[in-house]
C-alpha atoms as a PDB file:
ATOM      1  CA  UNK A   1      14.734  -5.695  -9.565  1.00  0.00           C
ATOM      2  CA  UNK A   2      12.551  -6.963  -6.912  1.00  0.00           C
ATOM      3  CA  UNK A   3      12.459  -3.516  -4.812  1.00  0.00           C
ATOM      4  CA  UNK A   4      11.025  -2.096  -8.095  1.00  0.00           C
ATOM      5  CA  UNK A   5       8.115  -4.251  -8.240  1.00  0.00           C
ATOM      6  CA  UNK A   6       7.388  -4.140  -4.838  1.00  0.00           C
ATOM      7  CA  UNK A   7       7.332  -0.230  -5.202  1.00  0.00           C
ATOM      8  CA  UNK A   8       4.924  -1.084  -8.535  1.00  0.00           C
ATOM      9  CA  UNK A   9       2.889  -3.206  -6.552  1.00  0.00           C
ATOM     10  CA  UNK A  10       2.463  -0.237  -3.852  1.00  0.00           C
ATOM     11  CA  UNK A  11       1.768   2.075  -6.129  1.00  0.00           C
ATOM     12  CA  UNK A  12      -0.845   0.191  -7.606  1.00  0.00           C
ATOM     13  CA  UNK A  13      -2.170  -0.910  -4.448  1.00  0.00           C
ATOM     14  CA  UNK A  14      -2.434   3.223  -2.993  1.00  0.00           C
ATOM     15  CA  UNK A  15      -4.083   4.041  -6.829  1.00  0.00           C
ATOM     16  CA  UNK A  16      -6.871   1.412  -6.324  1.00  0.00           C
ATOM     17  CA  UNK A  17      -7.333   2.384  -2.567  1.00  0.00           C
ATOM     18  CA  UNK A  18      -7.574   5.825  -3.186  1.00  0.00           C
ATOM     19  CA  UNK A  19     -10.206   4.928  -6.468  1.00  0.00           C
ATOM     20  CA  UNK A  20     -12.463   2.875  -3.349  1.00  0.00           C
ATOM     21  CA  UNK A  21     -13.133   6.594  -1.948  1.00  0.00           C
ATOM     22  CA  UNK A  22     -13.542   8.334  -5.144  1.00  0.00           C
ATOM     23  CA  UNK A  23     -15.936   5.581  -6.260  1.00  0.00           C
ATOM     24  CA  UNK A  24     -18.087   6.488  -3.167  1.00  0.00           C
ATOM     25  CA  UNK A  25     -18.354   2.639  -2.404  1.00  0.00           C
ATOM     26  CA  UNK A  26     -18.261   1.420  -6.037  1.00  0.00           C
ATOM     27  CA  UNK A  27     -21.671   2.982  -6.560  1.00  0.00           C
ATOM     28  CA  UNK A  28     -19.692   4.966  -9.011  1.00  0.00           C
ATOM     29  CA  UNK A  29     -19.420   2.469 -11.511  1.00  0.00           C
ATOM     30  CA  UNK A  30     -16.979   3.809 -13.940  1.00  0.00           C
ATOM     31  CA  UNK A  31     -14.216   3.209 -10.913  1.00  0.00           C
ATOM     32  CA  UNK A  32     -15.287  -0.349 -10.222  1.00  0.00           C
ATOM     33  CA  UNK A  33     -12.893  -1.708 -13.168  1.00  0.00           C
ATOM     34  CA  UNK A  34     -10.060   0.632 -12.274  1.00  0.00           C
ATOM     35  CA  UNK A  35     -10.356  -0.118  -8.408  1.00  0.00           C
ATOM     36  CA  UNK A  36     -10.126  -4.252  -9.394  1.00  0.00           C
ATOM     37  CA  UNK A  37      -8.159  -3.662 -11.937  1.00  0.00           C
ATOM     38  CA  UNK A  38      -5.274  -1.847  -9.795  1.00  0.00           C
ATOM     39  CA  UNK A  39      -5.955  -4.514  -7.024  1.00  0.00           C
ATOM     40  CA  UNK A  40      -4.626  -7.011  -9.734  1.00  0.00           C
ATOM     41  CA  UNK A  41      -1.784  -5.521 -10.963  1.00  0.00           C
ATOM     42  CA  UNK A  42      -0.407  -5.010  -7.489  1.00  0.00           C
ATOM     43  CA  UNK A  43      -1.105  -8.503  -6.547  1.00  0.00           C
ATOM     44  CA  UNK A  44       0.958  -9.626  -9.465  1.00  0.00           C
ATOM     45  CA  UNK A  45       3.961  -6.677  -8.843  1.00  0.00           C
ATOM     46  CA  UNK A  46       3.822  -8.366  -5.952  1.00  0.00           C
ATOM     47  CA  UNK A  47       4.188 -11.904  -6.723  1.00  0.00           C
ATOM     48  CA  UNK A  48       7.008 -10.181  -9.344  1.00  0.00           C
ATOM     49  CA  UNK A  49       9.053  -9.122  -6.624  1.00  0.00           C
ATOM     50  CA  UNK A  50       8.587 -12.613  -4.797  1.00  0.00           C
ATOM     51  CA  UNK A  51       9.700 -14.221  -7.976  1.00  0.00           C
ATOM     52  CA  UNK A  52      12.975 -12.417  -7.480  1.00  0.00           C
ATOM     53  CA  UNK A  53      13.864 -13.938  -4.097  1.00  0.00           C
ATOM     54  CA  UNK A  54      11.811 -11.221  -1.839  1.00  0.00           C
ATOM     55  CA  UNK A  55      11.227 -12.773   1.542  1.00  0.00           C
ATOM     56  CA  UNK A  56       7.673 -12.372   1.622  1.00  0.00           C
ATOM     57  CA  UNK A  57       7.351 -11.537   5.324  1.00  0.00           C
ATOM     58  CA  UNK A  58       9.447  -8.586   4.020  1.00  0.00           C
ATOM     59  CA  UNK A  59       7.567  -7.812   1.007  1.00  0.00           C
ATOM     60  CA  UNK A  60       4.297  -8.296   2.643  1.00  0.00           C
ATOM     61  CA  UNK A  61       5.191  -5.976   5.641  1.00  0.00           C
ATOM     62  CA  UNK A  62       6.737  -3.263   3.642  1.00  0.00           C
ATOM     63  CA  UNK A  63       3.882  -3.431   0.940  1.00  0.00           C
ATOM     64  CA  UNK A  64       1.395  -3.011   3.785  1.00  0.00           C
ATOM     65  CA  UNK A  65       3.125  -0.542   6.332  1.00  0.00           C
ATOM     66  CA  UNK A  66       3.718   1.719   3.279  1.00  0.00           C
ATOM     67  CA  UNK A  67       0.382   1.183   1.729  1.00  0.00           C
ATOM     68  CA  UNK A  68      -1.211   2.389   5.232  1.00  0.00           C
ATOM     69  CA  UNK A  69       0.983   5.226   5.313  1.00  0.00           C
ATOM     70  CA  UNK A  70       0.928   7.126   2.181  1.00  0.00           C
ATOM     71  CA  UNK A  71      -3.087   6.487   1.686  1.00  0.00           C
ATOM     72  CA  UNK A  72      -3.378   7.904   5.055  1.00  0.00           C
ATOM     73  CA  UNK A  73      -1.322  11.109   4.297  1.00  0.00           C
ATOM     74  CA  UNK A  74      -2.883  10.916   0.717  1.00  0.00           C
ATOM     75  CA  UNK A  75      -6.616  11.149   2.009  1.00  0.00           C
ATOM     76  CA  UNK A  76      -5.595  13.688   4.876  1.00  0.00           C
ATOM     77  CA  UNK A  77      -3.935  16.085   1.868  1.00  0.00           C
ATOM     78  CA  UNK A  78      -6.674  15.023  -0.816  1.00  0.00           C
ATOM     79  CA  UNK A  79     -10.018  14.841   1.593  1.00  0.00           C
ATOM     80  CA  UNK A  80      -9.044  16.612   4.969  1.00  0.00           C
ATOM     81  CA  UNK A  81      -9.678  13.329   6.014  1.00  0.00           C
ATOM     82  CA  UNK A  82      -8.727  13.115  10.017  1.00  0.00           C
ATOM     83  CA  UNK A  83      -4.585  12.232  11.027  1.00  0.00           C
ATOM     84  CA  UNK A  84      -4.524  12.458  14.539  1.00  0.00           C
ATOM     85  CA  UNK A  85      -1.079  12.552  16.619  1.00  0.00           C
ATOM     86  CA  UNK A  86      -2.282   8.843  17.706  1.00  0.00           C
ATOM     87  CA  UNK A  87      -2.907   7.581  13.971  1.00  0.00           C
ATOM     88  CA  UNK A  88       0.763   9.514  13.411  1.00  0.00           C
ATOM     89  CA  UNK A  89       1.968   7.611  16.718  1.00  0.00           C
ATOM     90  CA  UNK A  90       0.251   4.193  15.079  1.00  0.00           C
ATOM     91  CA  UNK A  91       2.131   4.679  11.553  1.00  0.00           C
ATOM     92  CA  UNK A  92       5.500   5.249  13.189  1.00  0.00           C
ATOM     93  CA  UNK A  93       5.047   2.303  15.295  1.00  0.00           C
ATOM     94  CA  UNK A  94       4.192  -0.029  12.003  1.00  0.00           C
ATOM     95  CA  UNK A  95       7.063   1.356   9.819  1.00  0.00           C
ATOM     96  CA  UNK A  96       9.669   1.083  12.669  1.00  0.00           C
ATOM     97  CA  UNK A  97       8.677  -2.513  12.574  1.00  0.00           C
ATOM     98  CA  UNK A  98       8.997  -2.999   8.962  1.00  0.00           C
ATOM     99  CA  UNK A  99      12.333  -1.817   9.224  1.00  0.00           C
ATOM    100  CA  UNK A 100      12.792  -4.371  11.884  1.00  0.00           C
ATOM    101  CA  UNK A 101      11.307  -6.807   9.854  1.00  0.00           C
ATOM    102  CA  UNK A 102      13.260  -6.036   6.815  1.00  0.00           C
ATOM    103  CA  UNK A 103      16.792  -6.068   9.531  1.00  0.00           C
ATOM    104  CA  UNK A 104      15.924  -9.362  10.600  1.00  0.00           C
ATOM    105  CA  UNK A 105      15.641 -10.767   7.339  1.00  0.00           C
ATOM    106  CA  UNK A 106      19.065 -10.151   6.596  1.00  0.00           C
END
């Protein structure tokens, strides 16, 4: 159960990202409670999946790494935004050690 609320927590985490650049800044108000919202449900998807005997070094990595990743695909498919063989390179580099992370936890 606890790899379900740590992919909850993601999600929520990428949703409320994602609302930062549609809210240009939060100057768009309407997405301020939706941003802070989603940053609160994913902190407590989070603390869920801890709950359930998550390492948190392991939670916390993977939450991140995959957080990093998928808004950064996300905003290159949504916004052309840039995602540079380097930035690939640098996402690679953070998931391989998430696995790593995750291997040495076990």
């Amino acid at each position: 159960m606890s790899w379900i609320w740590l992919i909850a927590a993601i999600a929520c985490e990428i949703i409320a990202t994602l609302g930062l650049r549609v809210s240009d800044g939060l100057r768009k108000r309407i997405w301020i409670a939706p941003v802070i919202g989603g940053y609160l449900i994913a902190f407590f998807f989070l603390a869920l999946a801890l709950d359930e005997g998550m390492a948190i070094g392991v939670a916390y990595g993977i939450w991140t790494a995959t957080g990093i990743a998928l808004v950064a695909l996300l905003a290159r498919a949504i916004w052309k935004d840039p995602l540079t063989m380097r930035m690939a390179l640098g996402i690679a580099t953070v998931s391989a050690g998430v696995v790593l992370v995750e291997l040495g936890a076990h």
